[in-house]
Protein backbone atom coordinates (compact mmCIF):
# COMPACT_ATOMS: atom_id res chain seq x y z
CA UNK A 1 0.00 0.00 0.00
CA UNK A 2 2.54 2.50 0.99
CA UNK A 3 4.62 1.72 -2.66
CA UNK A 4 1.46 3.36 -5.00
CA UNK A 5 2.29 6.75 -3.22
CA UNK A 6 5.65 6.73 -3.68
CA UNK A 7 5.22 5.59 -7.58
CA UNK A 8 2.83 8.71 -7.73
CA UNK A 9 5.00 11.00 -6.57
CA UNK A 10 8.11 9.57 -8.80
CA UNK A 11 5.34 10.15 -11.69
CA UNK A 12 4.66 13.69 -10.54
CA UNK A 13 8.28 14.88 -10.06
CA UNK A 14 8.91 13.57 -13.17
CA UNK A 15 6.34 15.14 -14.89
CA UNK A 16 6.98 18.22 -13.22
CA UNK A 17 10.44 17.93 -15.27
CA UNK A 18 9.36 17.10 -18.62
CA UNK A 19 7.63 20.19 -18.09
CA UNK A 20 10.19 22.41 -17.37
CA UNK A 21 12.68 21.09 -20.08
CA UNK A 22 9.60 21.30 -22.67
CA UNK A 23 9.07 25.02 -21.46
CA UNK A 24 13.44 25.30 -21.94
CA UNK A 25 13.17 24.00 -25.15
CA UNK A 26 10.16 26.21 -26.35
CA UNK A 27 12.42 29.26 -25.41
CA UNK A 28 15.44 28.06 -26.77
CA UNK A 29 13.82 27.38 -29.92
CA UNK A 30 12.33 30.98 -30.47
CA UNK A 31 15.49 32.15 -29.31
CA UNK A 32 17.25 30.73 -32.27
CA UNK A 33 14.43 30.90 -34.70
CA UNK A 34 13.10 34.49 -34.65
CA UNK A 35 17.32 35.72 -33.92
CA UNK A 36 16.43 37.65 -31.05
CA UNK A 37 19.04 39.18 -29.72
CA UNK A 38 20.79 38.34 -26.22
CA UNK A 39 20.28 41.68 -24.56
CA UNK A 40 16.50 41.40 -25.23
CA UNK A 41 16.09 38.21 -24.33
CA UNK A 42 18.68 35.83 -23.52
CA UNK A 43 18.60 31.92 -24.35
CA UNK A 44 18.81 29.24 -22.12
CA UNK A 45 22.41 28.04 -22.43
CA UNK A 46 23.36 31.63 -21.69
CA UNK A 47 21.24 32.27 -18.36
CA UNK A 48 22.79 28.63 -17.26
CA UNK A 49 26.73 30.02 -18.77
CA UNK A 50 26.00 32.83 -16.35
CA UNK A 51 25.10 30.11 -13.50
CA UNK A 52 27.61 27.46 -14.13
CA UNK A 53 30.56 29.07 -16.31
CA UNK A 54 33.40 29.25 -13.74
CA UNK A 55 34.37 32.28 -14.91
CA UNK A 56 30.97 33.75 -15.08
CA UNK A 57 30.34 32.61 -11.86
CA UNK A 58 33.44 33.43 -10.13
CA UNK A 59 32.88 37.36 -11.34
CA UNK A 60 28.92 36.99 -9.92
CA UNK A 61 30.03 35.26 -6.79
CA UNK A 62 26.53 33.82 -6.77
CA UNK A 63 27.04 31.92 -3.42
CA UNK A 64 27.51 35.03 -1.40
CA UNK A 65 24.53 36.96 -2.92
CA UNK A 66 22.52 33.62 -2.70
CA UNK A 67 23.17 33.15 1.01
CA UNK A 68 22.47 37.05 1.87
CA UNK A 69 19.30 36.59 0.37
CA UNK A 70 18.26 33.36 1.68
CA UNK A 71 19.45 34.81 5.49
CA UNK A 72 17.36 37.51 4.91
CA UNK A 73 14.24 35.68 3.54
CA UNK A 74 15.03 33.03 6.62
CA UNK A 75 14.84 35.56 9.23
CA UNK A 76 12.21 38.17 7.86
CA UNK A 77 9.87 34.90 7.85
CA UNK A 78 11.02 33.77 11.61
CA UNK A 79 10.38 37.54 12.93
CA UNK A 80 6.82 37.81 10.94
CA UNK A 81 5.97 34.35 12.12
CA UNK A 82 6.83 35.20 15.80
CA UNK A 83 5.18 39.25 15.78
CA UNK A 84 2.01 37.99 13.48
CA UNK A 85 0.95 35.29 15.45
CA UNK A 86 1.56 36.93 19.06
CA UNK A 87 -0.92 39.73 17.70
CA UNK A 88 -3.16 37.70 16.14
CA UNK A 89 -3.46 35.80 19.70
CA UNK A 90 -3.60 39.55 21.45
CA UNK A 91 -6.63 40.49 18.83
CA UNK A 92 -8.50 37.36 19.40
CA UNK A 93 -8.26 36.91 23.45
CA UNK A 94 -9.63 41.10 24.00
CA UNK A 95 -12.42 42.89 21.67
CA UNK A 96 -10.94 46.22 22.84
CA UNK A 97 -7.34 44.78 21.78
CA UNK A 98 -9.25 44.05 18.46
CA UNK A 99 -10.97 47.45 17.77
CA UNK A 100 -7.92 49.33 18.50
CA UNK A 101 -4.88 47.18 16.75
CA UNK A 102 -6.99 45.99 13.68
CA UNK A 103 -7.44 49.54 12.13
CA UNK A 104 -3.46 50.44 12.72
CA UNK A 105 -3.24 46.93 10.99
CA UNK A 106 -5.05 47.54 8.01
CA UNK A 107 -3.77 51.22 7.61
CA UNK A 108 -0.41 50.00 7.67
CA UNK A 109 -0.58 47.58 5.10
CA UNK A 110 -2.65 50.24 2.56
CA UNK A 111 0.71 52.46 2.66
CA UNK A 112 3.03 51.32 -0.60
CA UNK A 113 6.15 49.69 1.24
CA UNK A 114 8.02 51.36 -1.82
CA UNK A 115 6.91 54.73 -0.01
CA UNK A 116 8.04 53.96 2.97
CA UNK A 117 11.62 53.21 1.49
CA UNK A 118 12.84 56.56 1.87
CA UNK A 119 12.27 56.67 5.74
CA UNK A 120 13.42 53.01 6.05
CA UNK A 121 16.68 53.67 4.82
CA UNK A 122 17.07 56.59 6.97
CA UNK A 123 16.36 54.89 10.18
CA UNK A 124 18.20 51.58 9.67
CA UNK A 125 20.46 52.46 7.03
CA UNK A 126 22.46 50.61 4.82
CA UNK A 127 22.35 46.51 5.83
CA UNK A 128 20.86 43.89 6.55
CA UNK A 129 18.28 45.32 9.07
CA UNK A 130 16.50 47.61 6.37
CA UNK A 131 15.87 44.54 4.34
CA UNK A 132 14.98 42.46 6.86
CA UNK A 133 12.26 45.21 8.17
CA UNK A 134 10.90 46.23 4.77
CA UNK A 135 10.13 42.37 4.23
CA UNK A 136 8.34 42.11 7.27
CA UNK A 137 6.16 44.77 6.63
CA UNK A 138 5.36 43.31 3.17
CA UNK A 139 4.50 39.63 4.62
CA UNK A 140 2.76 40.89 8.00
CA UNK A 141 -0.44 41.43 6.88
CA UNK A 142 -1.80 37.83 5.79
CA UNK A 143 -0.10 35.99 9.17
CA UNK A 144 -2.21 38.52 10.79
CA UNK A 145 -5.12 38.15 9.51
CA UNK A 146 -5.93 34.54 8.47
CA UNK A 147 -4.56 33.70 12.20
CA UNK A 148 -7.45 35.81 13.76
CA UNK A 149 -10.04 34.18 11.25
CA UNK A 150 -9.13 31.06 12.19
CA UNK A 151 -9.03 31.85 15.83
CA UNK A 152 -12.25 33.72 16.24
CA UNK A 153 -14.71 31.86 14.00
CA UNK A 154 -15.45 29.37 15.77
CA UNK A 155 -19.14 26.82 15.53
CA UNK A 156 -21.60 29.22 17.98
CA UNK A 157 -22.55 25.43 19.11
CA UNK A 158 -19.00 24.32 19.68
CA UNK A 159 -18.35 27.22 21.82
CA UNK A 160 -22.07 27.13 23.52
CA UNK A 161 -21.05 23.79 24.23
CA UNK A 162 -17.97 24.05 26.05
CA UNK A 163 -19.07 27.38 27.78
CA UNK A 164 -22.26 24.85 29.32
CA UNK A 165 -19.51 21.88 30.61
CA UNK A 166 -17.12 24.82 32.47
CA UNK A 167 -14.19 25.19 30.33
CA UNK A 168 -12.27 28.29 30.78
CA UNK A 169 -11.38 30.36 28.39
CA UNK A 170 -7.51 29.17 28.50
CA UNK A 171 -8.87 25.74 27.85
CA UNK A 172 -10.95 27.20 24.74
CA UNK A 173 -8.19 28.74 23.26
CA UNK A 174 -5.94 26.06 23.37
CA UNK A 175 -8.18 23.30 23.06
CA UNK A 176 -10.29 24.72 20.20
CA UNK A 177 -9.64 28.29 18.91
CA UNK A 178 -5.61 27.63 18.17
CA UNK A 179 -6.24 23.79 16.28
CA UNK A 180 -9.01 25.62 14.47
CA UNK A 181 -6.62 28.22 13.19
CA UNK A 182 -3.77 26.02 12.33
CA UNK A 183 -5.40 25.72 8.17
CA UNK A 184 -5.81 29.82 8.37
CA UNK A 185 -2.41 29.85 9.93
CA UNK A 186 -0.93 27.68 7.59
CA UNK A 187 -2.38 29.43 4.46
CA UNK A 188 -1.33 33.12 5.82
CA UNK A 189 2.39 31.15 5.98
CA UNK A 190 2.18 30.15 3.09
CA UNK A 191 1.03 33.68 1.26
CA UNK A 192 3.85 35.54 3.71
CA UNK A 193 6.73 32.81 2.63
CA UNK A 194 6.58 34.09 -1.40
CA UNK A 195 5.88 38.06 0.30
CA UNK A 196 9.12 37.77 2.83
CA UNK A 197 11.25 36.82 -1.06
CA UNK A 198 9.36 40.19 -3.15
CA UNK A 199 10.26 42.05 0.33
CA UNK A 200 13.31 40.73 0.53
CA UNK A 201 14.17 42.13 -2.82
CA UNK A 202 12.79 45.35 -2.42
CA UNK A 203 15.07 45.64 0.07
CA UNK A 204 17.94 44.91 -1.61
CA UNK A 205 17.13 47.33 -4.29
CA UNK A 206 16.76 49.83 -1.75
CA UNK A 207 19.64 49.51 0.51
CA UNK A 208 22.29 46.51 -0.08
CA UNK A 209 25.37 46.44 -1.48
CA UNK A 210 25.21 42.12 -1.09
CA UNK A 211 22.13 39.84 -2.60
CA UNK A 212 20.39 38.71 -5.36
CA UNK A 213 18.39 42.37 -5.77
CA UNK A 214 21.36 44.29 -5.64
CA UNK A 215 22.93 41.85 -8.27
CA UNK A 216 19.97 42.23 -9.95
CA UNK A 217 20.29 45.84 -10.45
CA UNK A 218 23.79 45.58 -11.23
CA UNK A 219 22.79 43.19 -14.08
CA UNK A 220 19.91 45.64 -15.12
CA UNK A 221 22.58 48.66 -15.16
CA UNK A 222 25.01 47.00 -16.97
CA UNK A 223 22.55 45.38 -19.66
CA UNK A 224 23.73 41.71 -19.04
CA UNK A 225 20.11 39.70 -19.81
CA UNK A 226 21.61 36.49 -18.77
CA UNK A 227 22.90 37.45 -15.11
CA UNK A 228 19.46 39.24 -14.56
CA UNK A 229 17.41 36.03 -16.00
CA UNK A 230 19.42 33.77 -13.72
CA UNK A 231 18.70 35.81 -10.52
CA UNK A 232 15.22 35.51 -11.45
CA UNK A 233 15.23 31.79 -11.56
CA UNK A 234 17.58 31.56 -8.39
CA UNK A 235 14.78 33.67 -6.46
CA UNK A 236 11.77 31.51 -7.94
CA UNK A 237 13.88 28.17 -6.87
CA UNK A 238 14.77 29.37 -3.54
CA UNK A 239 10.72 30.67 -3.16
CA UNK A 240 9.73 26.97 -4.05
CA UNK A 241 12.13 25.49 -1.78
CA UNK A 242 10.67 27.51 1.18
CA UNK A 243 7.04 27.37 -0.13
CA UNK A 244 7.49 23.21 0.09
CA UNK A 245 9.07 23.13 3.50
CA UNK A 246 6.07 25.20 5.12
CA UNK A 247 3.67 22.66 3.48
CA UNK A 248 6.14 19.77 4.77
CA UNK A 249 5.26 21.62 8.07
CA UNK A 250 1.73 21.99 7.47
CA UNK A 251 1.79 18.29 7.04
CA UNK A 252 3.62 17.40 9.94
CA UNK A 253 1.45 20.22 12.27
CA UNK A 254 -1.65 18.56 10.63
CA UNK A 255 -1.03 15.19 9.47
CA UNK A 256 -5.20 14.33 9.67
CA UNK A 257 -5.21 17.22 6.52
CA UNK A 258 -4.41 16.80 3.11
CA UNK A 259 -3.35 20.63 2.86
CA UNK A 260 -0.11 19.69 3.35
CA UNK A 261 0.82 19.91 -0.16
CA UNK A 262 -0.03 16.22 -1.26
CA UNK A 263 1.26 15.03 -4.50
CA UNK A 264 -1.03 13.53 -7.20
């Protein structure tokens, strides 16, 4: 029984990579077909040169600006995790907590975080801490508020129920409201992971002088398609990579649920 999942899986990843080398072999093709020229749009074997060429690679240094990033991304997810669900708990245990930090919520996250750049950089400065902060504030909001949804609706019955046989309401939260928000939790997580990489690289195009953004810019100023396409697919592997360990998570958190990310 437990060999048909693993064959389906097998089947899956390697459909998965038919379809990306049929999707590399589409662009390569128009590439050489239509003559289009490098600086407009790079082919294949030149975004991978730019990867895998030692000397390419050596003058990118793509480990160090991989591993700023991926610190950053690591840690702007830890501190959102940590401040979004603490409030979330704060909003859902007190209604007055609720009407007053809910409105400063939702007015914070209507303000462009490009807008805010200006200040940012003038109260951390140059670093790590600027990027760090800006991604927060991009991948706040949905912790937040899927966290509280999952923790305040709650079955009227459920919650009738309990309130009749005594339970207090320490044993309601942690008996009902938080295992009732773990899918809401779980899906803000999942939203904020593939926010904390966009903030992340607003960041770095803000204030960095290390990371895929600021490499990206470099790229973008010096017209070099291939170094700017391969930072793009760097950022979109390392956002899958984080987007499958939170549903790995999910899975382990929730192991009755198939939200976990199951493969077909």
């Amino acid at each position: 029984m437990k060999k048909k999942p693993m064959k389906k899986r097998v089947i899956g990843f390697v459909k998965k990579l038919i379809g990306v080398a049929v999707v590399l072999g589409i662009w390569e093709a128009v590439v050489k077909i239509f003559h289009i020229k490098k600086y407009i749009l790079p082919s294949p074997v030149l975004v991978f040169q730019s990867l895998f060429d030692p000397a390419k690679a050596a003058k990118n240094d793509w480990w160090l600006h991989i591993g700023t990033t991926s610190g950053e991304i690591l840690l702007s997810f830890f501190v959102t995790l940590l401040a979004g669900v603490l409030l979330a708990l704060l909003i859902a245990w007190s209604k007055p907590l609720n009407k007053m930090i809910m409105p400063v919520i939702v007015l914070l996250n209507s303000i462009p975080k490009i807008a805010l750049a200006p200040l940012i950089l003038l109260w951390f400065g140059y670093g790590l801490q600027t990027n760090v902060f800006v991604a927060v504030l991009v991948a706040f909001f949905p912790v937040v508020i899927n966290t509280v949804t999952g923790l305040i609706e709650i079955d009227d019955n459920l919650l009738d129920l309990v309130n009749y046989l005594g339970a207090s309401k320490r044993q309601v939260f942690m008996k009902i409201r938080i295992p009732n928000a773990l899918p809401h939790l779980f899906a803000g997580l999942k939203t904020s992971a593939t926010m904390c990489v966009t903030g992340s690289i607003v960041g770095e195009f803000i204030a960095s002088k290390n990371g895929l953004g600021r490499l990206l810019r470099s790229a973008q100023a010096n017209i070099d398609m291939a170094t700017m396409f391969a930072c793009l697919l760097l950022l979109s592997i390392i956002g899958l990579i984080f987007f499958k360990l939170i549903s790995l998570a999910e899975h382990a958190c929730m192991p009755w649920s198939d939200l976990g990310g199951g493969e077909e």
